[in-house]
C-alpha atoms as a PDB file:
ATOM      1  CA  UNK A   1     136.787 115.649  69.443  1.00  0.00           C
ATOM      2  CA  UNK A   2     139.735 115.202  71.998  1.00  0.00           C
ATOM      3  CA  UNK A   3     142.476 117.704  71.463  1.00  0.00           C
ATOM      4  CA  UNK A   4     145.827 117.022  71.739  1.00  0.00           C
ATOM      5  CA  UNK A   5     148.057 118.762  74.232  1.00  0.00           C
ATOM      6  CA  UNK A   6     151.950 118.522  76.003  1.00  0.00           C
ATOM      7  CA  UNK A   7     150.840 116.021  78.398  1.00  0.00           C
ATOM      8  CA  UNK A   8     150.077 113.679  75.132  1.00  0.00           C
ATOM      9  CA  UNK A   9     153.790 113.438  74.129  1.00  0.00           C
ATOM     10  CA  UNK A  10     155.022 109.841  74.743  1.00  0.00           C
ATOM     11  CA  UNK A  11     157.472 108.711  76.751  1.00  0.00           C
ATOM     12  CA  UNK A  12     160.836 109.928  74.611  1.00  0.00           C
ATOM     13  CA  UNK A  13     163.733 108.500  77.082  1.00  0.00           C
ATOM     14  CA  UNK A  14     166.697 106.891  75.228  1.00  0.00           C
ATOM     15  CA  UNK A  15     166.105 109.870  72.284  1.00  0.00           C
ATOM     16  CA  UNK A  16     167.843 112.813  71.444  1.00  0.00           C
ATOM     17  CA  UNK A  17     166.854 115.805  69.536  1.00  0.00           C
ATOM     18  CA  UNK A  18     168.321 119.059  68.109  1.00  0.00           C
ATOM     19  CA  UNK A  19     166.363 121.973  68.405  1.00  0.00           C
ATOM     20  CA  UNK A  20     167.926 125.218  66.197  1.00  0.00           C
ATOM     21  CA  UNK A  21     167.038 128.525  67.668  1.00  0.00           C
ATOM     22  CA  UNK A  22     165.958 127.322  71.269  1.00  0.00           C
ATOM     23  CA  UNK A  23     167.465 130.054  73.218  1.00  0.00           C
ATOM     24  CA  UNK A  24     163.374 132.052  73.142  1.00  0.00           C
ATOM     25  CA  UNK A  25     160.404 131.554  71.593  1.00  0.00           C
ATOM     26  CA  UNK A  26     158.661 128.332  69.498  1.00  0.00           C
ATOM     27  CA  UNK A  27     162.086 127.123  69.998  1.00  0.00           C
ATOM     28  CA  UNK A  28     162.770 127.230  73.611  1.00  0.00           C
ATOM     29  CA  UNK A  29     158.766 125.707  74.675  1.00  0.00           C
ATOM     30  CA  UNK A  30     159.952 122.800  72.184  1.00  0.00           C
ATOM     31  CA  UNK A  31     163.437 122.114  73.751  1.00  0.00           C
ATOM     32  CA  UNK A  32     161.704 122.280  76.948  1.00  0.00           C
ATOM     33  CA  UNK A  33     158.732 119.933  76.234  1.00  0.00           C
ATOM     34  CA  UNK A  34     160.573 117.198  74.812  1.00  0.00           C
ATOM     35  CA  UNK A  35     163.859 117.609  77.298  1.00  0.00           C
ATOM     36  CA  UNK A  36     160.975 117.196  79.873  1.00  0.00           C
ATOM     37  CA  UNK A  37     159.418 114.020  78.534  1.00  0.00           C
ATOM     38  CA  UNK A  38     162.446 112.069  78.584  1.00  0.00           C
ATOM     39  CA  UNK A  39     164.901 113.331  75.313  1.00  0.00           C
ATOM     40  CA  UNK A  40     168.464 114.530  75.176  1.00  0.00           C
ATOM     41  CA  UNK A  41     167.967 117.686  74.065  1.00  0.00           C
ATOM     42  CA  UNK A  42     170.573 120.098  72.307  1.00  0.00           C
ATOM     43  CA  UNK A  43     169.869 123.303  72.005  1.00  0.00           C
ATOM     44  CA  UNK A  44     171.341 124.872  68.729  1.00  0.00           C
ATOM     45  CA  UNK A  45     171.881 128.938  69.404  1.00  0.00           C
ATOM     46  CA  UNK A  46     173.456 131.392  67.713  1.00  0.00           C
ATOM     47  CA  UNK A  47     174.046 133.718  70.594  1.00  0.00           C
ATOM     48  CA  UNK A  48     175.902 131.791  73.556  1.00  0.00           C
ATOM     49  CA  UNK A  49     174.385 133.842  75.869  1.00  0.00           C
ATOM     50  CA  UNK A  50     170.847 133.198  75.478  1.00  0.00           C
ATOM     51  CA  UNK A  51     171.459 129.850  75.020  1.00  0.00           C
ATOM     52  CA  UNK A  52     173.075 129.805  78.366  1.00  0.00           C
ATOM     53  CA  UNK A  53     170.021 130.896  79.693  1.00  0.00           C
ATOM     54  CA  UNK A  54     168.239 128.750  77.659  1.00  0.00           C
ATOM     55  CA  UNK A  55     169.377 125.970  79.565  1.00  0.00           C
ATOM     56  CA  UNK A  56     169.579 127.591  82.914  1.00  0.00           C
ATOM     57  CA  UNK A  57     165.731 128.375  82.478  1.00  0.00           C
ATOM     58  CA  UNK A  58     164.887 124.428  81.587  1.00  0.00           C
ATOM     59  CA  UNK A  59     167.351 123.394  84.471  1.00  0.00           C
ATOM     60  CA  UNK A  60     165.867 125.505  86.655  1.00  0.00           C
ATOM     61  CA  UNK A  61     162.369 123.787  86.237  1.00  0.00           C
ATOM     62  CA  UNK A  62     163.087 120.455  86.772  1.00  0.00           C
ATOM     63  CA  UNK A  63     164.581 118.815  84.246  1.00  0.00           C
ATOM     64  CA  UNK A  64     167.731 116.691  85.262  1.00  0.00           C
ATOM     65  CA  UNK A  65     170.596 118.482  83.440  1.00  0.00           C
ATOM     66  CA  UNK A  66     172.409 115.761  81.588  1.00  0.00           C
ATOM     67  CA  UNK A  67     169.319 115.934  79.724  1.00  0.00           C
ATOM     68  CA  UNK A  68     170.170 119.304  78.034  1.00  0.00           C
ATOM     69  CA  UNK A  69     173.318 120.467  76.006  1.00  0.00           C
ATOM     70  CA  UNK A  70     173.722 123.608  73.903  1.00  0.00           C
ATOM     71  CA  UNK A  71     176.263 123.945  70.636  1.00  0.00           C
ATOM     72  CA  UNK A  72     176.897 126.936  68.859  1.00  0.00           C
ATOM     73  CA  UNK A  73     174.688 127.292  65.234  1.00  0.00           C
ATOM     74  CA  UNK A  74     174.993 130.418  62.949  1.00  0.00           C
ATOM     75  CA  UNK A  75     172.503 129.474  60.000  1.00  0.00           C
ATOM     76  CA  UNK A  76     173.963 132.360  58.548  1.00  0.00           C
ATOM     77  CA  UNK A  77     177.305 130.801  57.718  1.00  0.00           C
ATOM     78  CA  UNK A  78     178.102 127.329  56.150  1.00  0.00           C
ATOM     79  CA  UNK A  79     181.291 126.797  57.923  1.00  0.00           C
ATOM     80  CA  UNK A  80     179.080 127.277  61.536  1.00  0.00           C
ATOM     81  CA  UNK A  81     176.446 124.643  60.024  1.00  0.00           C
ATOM     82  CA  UNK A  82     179.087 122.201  58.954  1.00  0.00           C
ATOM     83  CA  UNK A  83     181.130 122.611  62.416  1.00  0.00           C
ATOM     84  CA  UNK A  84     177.880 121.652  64.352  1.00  0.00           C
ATOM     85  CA  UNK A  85     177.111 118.694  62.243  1.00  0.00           C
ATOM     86  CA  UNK A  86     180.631 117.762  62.588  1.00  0.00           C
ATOM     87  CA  UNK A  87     180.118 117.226  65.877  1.00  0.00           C
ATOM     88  CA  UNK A  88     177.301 114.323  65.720  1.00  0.00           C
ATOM     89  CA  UNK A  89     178.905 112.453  62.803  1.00  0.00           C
ATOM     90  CA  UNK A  90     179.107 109.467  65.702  1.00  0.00           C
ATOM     91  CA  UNK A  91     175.501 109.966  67.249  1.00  0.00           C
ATOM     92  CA  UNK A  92     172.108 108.920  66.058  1.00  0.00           C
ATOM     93  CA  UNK A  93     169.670 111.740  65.949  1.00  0.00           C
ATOM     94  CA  UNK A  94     166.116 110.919  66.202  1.00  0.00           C
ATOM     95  CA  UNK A  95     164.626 114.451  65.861  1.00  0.00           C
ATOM     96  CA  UNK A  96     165.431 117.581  64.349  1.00  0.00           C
ATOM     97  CA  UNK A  97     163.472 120.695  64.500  1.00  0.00           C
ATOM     98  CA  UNK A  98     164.028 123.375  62.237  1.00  0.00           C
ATOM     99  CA  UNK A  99     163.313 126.323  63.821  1.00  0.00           C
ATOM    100  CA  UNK A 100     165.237 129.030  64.224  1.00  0.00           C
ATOM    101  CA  UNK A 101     164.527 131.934  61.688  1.00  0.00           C
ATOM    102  CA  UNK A 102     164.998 135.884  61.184  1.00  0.00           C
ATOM    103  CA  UNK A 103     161.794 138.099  59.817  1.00  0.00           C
ATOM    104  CA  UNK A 104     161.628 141.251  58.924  1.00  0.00           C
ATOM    105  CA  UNK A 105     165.193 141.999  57.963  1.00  0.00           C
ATOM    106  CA  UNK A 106     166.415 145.254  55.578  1.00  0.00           C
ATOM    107  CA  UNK A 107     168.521 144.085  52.443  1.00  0.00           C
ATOM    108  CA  UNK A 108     171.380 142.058  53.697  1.00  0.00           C
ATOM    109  CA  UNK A 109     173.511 139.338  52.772  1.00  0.00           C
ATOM    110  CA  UNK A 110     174.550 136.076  54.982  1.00  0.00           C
ATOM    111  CA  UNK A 111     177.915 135.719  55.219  1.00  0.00           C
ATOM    112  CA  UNK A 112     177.949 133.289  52.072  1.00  0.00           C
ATOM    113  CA  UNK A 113     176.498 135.827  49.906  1.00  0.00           C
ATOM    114  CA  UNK A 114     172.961 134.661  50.350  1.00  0.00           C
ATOM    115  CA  UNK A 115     169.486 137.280  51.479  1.00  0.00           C
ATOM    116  CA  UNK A 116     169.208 136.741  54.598  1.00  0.00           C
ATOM    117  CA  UNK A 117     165.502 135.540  54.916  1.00  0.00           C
ATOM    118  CA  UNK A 118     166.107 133.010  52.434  1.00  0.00           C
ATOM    119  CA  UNK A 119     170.093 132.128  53.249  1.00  0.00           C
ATOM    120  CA  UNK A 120     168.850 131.716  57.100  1.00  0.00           C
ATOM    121  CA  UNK A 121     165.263 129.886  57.319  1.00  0.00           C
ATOM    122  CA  UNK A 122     165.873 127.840  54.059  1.00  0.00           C
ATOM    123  CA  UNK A 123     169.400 127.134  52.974  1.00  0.00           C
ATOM    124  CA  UNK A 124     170.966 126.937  56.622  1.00  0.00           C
ATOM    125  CA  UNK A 125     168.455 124.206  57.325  1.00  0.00           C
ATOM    126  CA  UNK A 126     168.806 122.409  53.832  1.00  0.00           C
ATOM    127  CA  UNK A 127     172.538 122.584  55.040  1.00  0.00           C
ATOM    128  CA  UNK A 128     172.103 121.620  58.322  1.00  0.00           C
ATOM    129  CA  UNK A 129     169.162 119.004  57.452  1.00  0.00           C
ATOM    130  CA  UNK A 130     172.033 117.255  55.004  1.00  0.00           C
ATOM    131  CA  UNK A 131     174.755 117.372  57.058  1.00  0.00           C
ATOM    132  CA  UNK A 132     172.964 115.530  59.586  1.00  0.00           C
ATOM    133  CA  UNK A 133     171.407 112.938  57.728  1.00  0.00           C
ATOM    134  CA  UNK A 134     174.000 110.035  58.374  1.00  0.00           C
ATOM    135  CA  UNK A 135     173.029 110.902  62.521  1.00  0.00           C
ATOM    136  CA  UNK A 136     169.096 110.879  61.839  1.00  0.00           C
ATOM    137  CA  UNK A 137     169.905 107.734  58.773  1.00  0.00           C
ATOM    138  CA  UNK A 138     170.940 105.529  62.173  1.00  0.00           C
ATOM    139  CA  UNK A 139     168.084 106.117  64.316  1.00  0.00           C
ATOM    140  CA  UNK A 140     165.085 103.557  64.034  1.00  0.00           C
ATOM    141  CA  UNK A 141     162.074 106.499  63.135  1.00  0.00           C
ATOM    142  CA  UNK A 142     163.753 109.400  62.917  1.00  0.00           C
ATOM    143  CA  UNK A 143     161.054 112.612  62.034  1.00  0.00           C
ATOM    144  CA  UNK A 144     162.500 115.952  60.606  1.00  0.00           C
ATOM    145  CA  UNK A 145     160.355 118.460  61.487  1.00  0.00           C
ATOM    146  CA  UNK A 146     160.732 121.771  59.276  1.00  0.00           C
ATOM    147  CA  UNK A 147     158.973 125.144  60.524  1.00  0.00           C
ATOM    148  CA  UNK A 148     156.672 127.016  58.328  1.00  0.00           C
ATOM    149  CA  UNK A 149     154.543 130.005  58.293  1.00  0.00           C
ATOM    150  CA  UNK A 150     150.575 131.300  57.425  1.00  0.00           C
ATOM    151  CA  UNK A 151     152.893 133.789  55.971  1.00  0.00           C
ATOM    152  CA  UNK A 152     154.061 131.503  53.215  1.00  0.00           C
ATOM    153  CA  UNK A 153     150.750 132.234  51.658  1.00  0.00           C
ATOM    154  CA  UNK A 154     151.943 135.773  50.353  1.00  0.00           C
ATOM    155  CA  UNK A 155     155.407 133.649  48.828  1.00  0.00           C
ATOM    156  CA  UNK A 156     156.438 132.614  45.972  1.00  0.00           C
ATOM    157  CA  UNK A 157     159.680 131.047  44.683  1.00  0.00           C
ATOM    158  CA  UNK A 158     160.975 133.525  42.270  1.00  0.00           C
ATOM    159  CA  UNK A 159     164.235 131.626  40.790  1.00  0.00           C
ATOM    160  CA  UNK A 160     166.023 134.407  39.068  1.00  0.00           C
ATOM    161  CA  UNK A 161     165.296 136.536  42.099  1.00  0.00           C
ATOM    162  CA  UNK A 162     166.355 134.407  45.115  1.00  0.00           C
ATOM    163  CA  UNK A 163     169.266 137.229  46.155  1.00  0.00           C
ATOM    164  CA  UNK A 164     166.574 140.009  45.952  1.00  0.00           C
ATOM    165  CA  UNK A 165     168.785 141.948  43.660  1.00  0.00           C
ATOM    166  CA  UNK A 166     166.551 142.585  41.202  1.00  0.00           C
ATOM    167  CA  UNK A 167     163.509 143.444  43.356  1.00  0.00           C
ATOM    168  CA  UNK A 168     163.663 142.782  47.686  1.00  0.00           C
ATOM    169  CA  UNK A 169     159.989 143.049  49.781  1.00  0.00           C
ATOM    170  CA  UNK A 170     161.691 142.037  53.310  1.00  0.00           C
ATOM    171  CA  UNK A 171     157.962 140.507  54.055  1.00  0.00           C
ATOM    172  CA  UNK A 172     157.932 138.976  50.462  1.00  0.00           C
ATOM    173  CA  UNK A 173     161.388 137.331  51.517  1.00  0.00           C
ATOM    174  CA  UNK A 174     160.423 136.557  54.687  1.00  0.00           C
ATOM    175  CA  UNK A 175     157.552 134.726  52.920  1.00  0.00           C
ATOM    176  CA  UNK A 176     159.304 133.271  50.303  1.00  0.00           C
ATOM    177  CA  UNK A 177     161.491 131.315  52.418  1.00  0.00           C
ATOM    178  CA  UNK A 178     158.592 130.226  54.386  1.00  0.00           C
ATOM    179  CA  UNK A 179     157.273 128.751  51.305  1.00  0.00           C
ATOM    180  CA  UNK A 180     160.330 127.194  50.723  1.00  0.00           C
ATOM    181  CA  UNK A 181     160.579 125.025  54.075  1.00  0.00           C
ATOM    182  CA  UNK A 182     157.071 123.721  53.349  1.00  0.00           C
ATOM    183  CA  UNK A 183     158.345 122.279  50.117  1.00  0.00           C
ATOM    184  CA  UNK A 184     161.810 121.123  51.337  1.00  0.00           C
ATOM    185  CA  UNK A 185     159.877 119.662  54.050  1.00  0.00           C
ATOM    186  CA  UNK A 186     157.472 117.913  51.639  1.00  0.00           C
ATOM    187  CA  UNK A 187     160.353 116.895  49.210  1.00  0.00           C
ATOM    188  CA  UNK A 188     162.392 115.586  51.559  1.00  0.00           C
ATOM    189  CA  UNK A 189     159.364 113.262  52.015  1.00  0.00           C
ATOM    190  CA  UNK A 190     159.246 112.515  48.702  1.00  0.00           C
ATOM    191  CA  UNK A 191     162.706 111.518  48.413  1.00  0.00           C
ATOM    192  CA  UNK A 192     163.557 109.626  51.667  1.00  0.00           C
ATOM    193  CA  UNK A 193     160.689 107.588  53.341  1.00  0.00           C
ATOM    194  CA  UNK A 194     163.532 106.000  56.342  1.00  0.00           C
ATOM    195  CA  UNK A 195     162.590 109.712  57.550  1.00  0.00           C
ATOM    196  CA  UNK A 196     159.473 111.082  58.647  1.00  0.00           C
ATOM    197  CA  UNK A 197     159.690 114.554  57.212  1.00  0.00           C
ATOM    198  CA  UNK A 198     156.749 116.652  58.360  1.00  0.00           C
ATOM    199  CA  UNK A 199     156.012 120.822  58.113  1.00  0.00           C
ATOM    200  CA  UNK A 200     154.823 122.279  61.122  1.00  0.00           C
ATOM    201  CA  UNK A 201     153.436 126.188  61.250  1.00  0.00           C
ATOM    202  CA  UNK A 202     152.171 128.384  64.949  1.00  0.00           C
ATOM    203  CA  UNK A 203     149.554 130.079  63.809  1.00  0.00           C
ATOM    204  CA  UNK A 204     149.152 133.545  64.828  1.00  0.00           C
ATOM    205  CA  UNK A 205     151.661 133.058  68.111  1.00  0.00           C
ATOM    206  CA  UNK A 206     153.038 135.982  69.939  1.00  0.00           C
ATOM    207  CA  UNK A 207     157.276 134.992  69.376  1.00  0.00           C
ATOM    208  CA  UNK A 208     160.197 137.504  69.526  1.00  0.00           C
ATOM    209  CA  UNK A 209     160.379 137.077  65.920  1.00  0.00           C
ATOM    210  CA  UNK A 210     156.865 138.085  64.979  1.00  0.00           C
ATOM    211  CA  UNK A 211     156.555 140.729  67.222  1.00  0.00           C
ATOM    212  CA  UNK A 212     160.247 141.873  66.984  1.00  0.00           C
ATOM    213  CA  UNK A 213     160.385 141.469  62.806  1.00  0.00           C
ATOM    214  CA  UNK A 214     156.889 144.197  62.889  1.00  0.00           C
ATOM    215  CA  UNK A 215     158.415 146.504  65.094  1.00  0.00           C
ATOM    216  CA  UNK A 216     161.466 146.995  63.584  1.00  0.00           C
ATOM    217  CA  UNK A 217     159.604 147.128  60.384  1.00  0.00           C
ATOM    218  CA  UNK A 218     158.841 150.601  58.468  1.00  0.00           C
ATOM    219  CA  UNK A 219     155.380 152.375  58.449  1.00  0.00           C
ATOM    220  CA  UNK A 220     152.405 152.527  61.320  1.00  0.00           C
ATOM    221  CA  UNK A 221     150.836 149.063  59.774  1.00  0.00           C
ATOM    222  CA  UNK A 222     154.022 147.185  60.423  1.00  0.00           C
ATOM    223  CA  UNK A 223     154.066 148.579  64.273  1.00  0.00           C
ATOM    224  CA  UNK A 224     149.545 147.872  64.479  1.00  0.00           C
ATOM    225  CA  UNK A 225     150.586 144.429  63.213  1.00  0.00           C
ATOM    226  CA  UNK A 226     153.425 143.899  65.553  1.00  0.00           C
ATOM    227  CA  UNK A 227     151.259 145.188  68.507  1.00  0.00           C
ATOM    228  CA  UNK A 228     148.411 142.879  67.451  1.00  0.00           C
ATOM    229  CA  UNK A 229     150.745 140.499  68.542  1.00  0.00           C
ATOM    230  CA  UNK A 230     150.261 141.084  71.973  1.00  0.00           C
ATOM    231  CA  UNK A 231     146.856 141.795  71.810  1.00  0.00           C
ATOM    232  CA  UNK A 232     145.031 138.637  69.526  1.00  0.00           C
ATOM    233  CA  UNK A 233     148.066 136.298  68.979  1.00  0.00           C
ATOM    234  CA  UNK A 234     147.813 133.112  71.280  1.00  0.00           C
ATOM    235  CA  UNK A 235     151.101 132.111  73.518  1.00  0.00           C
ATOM    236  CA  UNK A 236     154.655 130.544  72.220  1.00  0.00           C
ATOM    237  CA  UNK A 237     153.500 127.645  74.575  1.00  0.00           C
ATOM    238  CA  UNK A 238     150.256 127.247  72.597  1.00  0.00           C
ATOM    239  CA  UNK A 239     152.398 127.630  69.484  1.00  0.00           C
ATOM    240  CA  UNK A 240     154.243 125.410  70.012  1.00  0.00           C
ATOM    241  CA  UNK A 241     152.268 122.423  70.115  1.00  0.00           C
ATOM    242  CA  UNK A 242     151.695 121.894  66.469  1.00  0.00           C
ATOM    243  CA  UNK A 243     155.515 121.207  66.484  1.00  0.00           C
ATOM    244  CA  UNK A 244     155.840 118.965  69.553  1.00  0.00           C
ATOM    245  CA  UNK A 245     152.721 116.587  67.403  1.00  0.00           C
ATOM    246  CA  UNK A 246     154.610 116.764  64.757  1.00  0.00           C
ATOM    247  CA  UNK A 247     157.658 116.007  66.165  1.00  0.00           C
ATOM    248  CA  UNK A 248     156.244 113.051  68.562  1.00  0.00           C
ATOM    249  CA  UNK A 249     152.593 111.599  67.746  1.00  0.00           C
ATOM    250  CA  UNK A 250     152.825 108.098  67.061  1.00  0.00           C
ATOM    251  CA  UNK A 251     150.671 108.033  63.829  1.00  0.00           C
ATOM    252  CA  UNK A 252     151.570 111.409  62.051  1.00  0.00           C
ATOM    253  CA  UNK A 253     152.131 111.006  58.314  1.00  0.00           C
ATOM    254  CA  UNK A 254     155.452 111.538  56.544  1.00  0.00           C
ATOM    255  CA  UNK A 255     154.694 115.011  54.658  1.00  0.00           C
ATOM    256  CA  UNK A 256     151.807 116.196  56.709  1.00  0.00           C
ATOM    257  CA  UNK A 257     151.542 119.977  57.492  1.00  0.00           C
ATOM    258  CA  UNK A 258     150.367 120.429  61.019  1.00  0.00           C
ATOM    259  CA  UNK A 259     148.803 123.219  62.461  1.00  0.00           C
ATOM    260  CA  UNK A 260     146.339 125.272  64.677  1.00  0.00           C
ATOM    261  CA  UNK A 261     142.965 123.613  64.210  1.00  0.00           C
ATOM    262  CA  UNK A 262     140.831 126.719  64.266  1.00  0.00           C
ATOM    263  CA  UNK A 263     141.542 128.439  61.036  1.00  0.00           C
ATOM    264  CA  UNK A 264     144.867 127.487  61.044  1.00  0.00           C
ATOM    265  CA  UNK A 265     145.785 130.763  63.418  1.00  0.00           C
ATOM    266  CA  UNK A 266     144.800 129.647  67.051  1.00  0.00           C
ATOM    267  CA  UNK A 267     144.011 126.609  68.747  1.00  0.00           C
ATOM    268  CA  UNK A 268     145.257 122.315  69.181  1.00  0.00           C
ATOM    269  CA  UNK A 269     147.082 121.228  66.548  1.00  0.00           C
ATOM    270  CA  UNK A 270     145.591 119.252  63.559  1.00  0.00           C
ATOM    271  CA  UNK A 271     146.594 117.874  60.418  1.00  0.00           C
ATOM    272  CA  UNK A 272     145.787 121.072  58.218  1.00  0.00           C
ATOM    273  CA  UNK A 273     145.056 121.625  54.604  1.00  0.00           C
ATOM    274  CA  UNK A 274     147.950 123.348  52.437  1.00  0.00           C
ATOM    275  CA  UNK A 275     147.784 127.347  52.445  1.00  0.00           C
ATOM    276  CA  UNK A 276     149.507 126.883  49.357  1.00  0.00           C
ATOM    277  CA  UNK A 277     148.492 127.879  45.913  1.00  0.00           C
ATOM    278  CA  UNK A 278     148.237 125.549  43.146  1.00  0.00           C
ATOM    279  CA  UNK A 279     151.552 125.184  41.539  1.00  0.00           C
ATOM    280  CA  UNK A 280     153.380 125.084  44.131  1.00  0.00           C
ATOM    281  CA  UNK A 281     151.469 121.416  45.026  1.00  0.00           C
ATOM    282  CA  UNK A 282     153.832 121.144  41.688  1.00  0.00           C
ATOM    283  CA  UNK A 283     156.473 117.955  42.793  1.00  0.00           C
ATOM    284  CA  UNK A 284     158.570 119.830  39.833  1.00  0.00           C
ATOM    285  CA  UNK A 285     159.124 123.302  42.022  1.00  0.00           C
ATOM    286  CA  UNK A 286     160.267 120.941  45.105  1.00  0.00           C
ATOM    287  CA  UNK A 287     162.539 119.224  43.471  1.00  0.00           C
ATOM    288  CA  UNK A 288     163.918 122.527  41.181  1.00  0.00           C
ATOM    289  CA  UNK A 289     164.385 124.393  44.678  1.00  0.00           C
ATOM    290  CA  UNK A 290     166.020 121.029  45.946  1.00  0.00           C
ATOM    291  CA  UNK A 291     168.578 121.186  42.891  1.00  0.00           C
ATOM    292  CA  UNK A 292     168.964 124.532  43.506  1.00  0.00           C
ATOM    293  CA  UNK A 293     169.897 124.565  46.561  1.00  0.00           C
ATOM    294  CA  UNK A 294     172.315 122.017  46.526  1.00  0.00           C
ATOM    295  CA  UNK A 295     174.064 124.027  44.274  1.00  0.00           C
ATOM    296  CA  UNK A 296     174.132 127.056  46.326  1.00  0.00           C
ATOM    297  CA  UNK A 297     175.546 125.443  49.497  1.00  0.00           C
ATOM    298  CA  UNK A 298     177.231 122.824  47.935  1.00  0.00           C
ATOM    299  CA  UNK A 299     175.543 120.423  49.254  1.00  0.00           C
ATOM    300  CA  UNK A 300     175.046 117.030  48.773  1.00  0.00           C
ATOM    301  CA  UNK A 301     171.942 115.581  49.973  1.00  0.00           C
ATOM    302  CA  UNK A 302     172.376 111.935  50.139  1.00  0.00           C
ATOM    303  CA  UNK A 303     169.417 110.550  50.904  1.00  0.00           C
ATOM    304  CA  UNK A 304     170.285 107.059  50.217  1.00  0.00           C
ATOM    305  CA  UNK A 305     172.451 106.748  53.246  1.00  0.00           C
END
């Protein structure tokens, strides 16, 4: 079977894509790949920084620089997601990767009020995703592409628990909000088919956030697993392939999950089976975590353009 790699990604000249979180990482192999293959690429970075060098490193190999651009993105405050959409409400957007994340975090809040885990890699995006929709509503095939996580496995979408007040894990809620981009992602497919919404997961990839979330994690297993990192995981480049497909193949299927084919932890990306359990296949818990989170960000998501 031929496997798909980088040098598979079409021509993309004429597009433009957001990547959040690009200044390391998943993140910064996918702003590189695409800004490489033709796309106006913008990175979206917390830390100005790092995204500086985020640039200067994807400058520096090659790429012309009026194909890159980097805006400021805090996921962890609305008004920061609201600003950066504010500034494409005149351009089309034909890709949007999801990306950027936290793992591993003690007990804190966002600076709406929200745990982080889930406040960060769910309802910034669900923010940011919505905000952006008249942009990615005026390209011809515009694809959403929402990061996931093996991880998501261990979640589950407790409702009356989604501030961790009444019990907080941080790997549960680092899980649980990894459940909850696979069904936003698959929802959002659901609801609007003028966008190609697709989930995307690494694998086992050795990232700053994997490694970084188990160090600074308590107990010898969370420092074995972080180490293990370094040791078995494959490389952010490799990792990042199941997002470029997803974000580029021709033929990809609105509300596929793509992934490492070998077990789902290393290898060329595939179209992969669910890790999901049952319910949550449920088109009832996508569209009650939709709702909800609407309602927490105040939000809303217009898919009808």
């Amino acid at each position: 079977m031929k496997v798909w790699r980088r040098r598979d990604i079409p021509d993309l000249t004429g597009r433009r894509a957001v990547v959040t979180g690009a200044n390391s990482g998943i993140g910064l192999a996918v702003a590189r790949a695409l800004a490489w293959s033709g796309a106006h690429v913008t990175l979206a970075c917390r830390d100005a920084g790092r995204g500086a060098g985020a640039v200067a490193l994807i400058t520096g190999g090659g790429v012309p620089a009026e194909r890159v651009s980097l805006l400021p993105l805090d996921l962890a405050d609305l008004s920061s997601v609201r600003a950066f959409s504010a500034r494409f409400a005149d351009d089309r957007l034909d890709i949007l990767v999801n990306n950027a994340g936290v793992l591993g975090r003690p007990k804190r809040q966002t600076v709406d009020c929200f745990e982080t885990h889930f406040g960060v890699n769910h309802l910034g995006h669900f923010a940011l995703t919505a905000g952006l929709l008249p942009s990615l509503l005026a390209a011809d095939d515009p694809r959403v592409v929402t990061l996931t996580s093996i991880f998501g496995y261990f979640g589950f979408l407790d409702f009356d628990n989604l501030d961790g007040e009444r019990f907080y894990s941080r790997w549960l809620a680092y899980a649980q909000s990894k459940l909850a981009n696979l069904l936003f992602a698959w929802e959002l497919a659901r609801r609007c088919d003028r966008i190609r919404s697709l989930a995307a997961h690494p694998g086992y990839a050795r990232t700053n956030l994997f490694t970084g979330g188990f160090r600074r994690g308590p107990g010898i297993d969370a420092r074995l697993l972080g180490f293990s990192g370094y040791l078995l995981a494959q490389s952010s480049d490799m990792g990042s392939l199941p997002v470029l497909y997803a974000a580029t193949h021709p033929d990809v299927r609105s509300g596929a999950l793509i992934g490492p084919a070998l077990a789902q932890w290393w290898g060329f990306p595939v179209e992969v089976r669910p890790f999901v359990r049952l319910p949550d296949h449920d088109p009832a818990i996508g569209a009650r975590l939709w709702a909800e989170s609407e309602r927490l960000t105040g939000t809303r998501f217009d898919v009808t353009g």
